[in-house]
Protein backbone atom coordinates (compact mmCIF):
# COMPACT_ATOMS: atom_id res chain seq x y z
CA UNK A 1 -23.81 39.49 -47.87
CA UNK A 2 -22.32 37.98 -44.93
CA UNK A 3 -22.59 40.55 -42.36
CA UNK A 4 -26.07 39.99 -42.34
CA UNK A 5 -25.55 36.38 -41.15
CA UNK A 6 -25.89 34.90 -37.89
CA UNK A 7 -23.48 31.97 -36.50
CA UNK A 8 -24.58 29.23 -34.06
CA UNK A 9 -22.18 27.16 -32.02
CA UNK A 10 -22.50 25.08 -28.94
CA UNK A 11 -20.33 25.20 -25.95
CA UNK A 12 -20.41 22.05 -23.16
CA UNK A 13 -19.13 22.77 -19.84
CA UNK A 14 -18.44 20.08 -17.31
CA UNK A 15 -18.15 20.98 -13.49
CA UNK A 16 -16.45 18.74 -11.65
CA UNK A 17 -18.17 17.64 -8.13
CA UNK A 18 -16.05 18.31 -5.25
CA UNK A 19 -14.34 15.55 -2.96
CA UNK A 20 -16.18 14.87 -0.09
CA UNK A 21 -14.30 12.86 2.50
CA UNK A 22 -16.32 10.01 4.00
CA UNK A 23 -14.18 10.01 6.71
CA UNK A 24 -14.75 11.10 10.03
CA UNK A 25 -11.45 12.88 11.22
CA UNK A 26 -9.32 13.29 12.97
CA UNK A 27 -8.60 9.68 12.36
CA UNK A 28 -6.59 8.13 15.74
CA UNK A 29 -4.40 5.21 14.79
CA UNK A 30 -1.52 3.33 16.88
CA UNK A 31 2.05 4.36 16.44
CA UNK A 32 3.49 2.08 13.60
CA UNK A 33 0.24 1.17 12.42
CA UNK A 34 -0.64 0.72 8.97
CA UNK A 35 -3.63 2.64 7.42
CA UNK A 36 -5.35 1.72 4.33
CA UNK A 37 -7.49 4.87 2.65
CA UNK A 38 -9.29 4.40 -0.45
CA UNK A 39 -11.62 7.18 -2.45
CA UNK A 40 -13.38 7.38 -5.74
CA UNK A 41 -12.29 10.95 -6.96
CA UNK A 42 -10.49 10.54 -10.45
CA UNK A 43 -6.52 10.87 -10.87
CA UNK A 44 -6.38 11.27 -7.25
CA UNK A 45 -3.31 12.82 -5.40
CA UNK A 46 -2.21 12.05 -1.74
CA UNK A 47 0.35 14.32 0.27
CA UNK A 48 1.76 14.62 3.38
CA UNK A 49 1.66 17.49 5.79
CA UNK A 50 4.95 18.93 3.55
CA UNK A 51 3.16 18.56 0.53
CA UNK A 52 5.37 15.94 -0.91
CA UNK A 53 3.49 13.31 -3.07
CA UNK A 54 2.70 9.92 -1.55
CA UNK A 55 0.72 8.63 -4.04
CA UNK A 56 -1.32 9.03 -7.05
CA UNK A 57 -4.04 5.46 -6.88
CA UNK A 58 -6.56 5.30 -5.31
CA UNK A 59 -5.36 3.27 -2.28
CA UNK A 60 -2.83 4.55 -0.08
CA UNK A 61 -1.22 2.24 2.26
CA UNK A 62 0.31 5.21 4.87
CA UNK A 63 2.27 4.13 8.21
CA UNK A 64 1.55 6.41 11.36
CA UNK A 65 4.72 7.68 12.45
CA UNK A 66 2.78 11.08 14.24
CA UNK A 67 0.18 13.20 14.00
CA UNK A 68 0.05 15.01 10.89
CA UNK A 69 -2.36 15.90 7.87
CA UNK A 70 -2.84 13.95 4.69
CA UNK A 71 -3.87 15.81 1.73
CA UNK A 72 -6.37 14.52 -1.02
CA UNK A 73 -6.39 16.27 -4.45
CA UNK A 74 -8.84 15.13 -7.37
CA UNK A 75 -6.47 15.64 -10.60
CA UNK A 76 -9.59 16.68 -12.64
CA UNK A 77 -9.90 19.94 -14.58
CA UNK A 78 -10.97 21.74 -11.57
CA UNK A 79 -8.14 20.98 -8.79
CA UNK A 80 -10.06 19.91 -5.06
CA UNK A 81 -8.82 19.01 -1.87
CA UNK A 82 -9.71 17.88 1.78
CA UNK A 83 -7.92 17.04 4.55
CA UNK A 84 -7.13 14.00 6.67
CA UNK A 85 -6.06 14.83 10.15
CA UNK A 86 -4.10 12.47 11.65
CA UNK A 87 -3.45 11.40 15.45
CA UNK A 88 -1.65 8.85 17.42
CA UNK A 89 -3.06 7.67 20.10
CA UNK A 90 -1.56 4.79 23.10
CA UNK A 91 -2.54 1.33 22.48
CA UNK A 92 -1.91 -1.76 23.67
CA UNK A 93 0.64 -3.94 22.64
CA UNK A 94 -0.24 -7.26 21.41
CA UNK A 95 3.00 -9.88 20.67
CA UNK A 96 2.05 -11.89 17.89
CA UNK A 97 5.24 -13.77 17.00
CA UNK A 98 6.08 -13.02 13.97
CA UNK A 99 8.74 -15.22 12.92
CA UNK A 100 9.84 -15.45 9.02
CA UNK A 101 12.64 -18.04 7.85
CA UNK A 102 15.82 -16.17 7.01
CA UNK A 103 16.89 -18.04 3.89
CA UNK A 104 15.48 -20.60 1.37
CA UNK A 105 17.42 -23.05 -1.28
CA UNK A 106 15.58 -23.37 -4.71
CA UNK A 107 17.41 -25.80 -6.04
CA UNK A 108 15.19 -28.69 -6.91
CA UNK A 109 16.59 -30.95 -4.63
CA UNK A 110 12.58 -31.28 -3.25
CA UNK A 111 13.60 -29.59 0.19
CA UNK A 112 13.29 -26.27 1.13
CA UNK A 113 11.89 -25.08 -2.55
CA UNK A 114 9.72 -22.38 -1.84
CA UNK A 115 10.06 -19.15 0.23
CA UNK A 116 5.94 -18.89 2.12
CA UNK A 117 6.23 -17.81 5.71
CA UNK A 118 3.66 -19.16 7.51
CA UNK A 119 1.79 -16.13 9.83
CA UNK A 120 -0.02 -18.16 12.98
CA UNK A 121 -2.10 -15.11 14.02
CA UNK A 122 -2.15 -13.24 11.11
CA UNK A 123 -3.54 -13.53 7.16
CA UNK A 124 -1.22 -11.97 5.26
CA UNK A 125 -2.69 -9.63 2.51
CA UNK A 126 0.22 -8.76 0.19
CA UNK A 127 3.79 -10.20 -0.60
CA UNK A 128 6.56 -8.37 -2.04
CA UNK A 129 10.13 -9.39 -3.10
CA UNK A 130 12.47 -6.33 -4.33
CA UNK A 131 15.91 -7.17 -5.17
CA UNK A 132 19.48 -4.94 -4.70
CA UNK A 133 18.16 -2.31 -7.01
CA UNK A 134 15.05 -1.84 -5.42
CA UNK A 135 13.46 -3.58 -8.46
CA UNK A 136 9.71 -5.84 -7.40
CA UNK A 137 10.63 -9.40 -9.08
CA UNK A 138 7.40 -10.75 -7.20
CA UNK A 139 4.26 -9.86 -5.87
CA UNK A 140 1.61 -11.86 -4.49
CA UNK A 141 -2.08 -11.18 -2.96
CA UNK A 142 -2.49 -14.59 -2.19
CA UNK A 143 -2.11 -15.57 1.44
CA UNK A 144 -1.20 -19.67 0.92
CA UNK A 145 1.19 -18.51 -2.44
CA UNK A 146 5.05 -18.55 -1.79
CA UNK A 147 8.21 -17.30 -3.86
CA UNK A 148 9.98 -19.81 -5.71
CA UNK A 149 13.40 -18.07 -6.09
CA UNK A 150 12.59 -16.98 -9.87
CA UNK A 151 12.22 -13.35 -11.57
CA UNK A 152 10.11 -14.00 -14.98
CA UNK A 153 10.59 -17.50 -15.45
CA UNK A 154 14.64 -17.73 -14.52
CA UNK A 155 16.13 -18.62 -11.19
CA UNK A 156 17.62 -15.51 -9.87
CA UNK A 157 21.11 -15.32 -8.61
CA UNK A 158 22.43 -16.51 -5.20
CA UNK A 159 22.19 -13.34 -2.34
CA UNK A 160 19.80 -11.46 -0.28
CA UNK A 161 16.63 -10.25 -1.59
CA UNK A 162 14.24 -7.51 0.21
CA UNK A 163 10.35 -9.12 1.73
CA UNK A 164 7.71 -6.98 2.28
CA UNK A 165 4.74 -8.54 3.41
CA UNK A 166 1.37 -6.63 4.71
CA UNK A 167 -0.60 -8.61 7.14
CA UNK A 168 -4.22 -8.36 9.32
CA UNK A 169 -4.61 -9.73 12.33
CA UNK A 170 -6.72 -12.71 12.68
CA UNK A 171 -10.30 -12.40 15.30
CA UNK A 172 -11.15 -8.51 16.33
CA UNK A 173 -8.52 -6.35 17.93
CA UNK A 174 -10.47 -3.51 19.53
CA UNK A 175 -7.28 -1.62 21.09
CA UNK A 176 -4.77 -2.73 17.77
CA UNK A 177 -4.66 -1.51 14.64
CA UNK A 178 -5.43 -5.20 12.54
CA UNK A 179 -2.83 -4.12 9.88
CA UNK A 180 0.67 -3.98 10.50
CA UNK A 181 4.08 -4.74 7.96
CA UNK A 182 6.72 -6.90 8.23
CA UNK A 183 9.91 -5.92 6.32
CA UNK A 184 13.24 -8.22 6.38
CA UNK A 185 16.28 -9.69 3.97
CA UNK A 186 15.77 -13.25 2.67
CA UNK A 187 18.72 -15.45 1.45
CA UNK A 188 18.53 -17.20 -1.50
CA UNK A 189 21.04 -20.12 -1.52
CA UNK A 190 21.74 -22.20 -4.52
C-alpha cells in the first residue's frame, strides 16, 4: 500500500555572494582620461548613469567625459549591484607629442611596408584597425608589432582605415591619468 510510504529527495541551493567593490569611490579621474576597471563577479554587467549597457567582460575600458555613476551587476542567479561614483577633477596638462604617420604603402617594394607608430613617451598597450564598416581586421597587444595592410592573410583594398590605439605613459605621472587613446584615419596606398 503506497500511502503508507515515505519519499526522500534532496534539494541543493546555491547563494550567490554579493559584489563587493574593492574600490574606494568616488573615483576622481582627469577629463578625457581613460579608466581601466576590472572585477571577478561572474557574467558581469557595466552601465552608465542611464542604465544603458557598456559592457558585459570583465574589463571595462570607460573614458571620463563627467561625473557620473557606473553600475556593476553580477549576471548570476541572484542579480547584485554596486556603484562606481565618478568625478572629474583639474589636472595638469602634460604635451606628449603624439604624432602617428597618416598613410602607409604595402606594396612590397621594401619601403614603407608596415603601419607601427612609434610612441616616444608612451608604451602603447593595444592596437586596433576597423575598416568602413566598423569591422576590427587587426588587433594587436604588442607594443613593437605593426599592421601590414592585410585582413586574414589578403592585402586589403586601397582607402582609409580607422586606428585605435590605447597607450600609458612612460615614468610616474602623479597629476595625469597614465592612460589616454589615440583615435585617427590611416591611408593605405597601393
Amino acid at each position: 500500500m503506497d500511502s503508507f510510504c515515505t519519499h526522500f529527495d534532496e534539494i541543493n541551493i546555491k547563494q550567490e555572494r554579493q559584489i563587493k567593490l574593492y574600490i574606494k569611490t568616488p573615483v576622481a579621474a582627469c577629463l578625457d582620461s581613460l579608466l581601466l576597471l576590472n572585477t571577478y563577479v561572474s557574467h558581469p554587467k557595466w552601465f552608465d548613469a542611464s542604465f544603458n549597457l557598456l559592457d558585459t567582460g570583465k574589463s571595462l575600458q570607460y573614458v571620463v567625459n563627467y561625473p557620473q555613476y557606473i553600475y556593476l551587476q553580477s549576471g548570476g542567479f541572484c542579480r547584485y549591484w554596486d556603484t562606481i561614483e565618478m568625478q572629474v577633477k583639474t589636472c595638469q596638462t602634460i604635451d606628449y607629442n603624439l604624432f602617428f604617420p597618416s598613410a602607409f604603402t604595402p606594396n612590397k617594394d621594401g619601403q614603407n611596408e608596415v603601419f607601427n607608430p612609434q610612441e616616444k613617451d608612451w608604451n602603447r598597450i593595444s592596437m586596433e584597425i576597423y575598416n568602413q564598416w566598423g569591422e576590427l581586421i587587426y588587433k594587436t597587444e604588442k607594443a613593437d608589432e605593426g599592421w601590414d595592410g592585410t585582413f586574414k592573410n589578403d592585402a586589403v583594398q586601397q582607402g582609409n582605415y580607422l586606428v585605435k590605439i590605447t597607450l600609458k605613459a612612460k615614468g610616474n605621472r602623479s597629476e595625469t591619468n597614465p592612460f589616454t587613446y589615440w583615435k585617427g584615419m590611416i591611408n593605405v596606398l597601393r
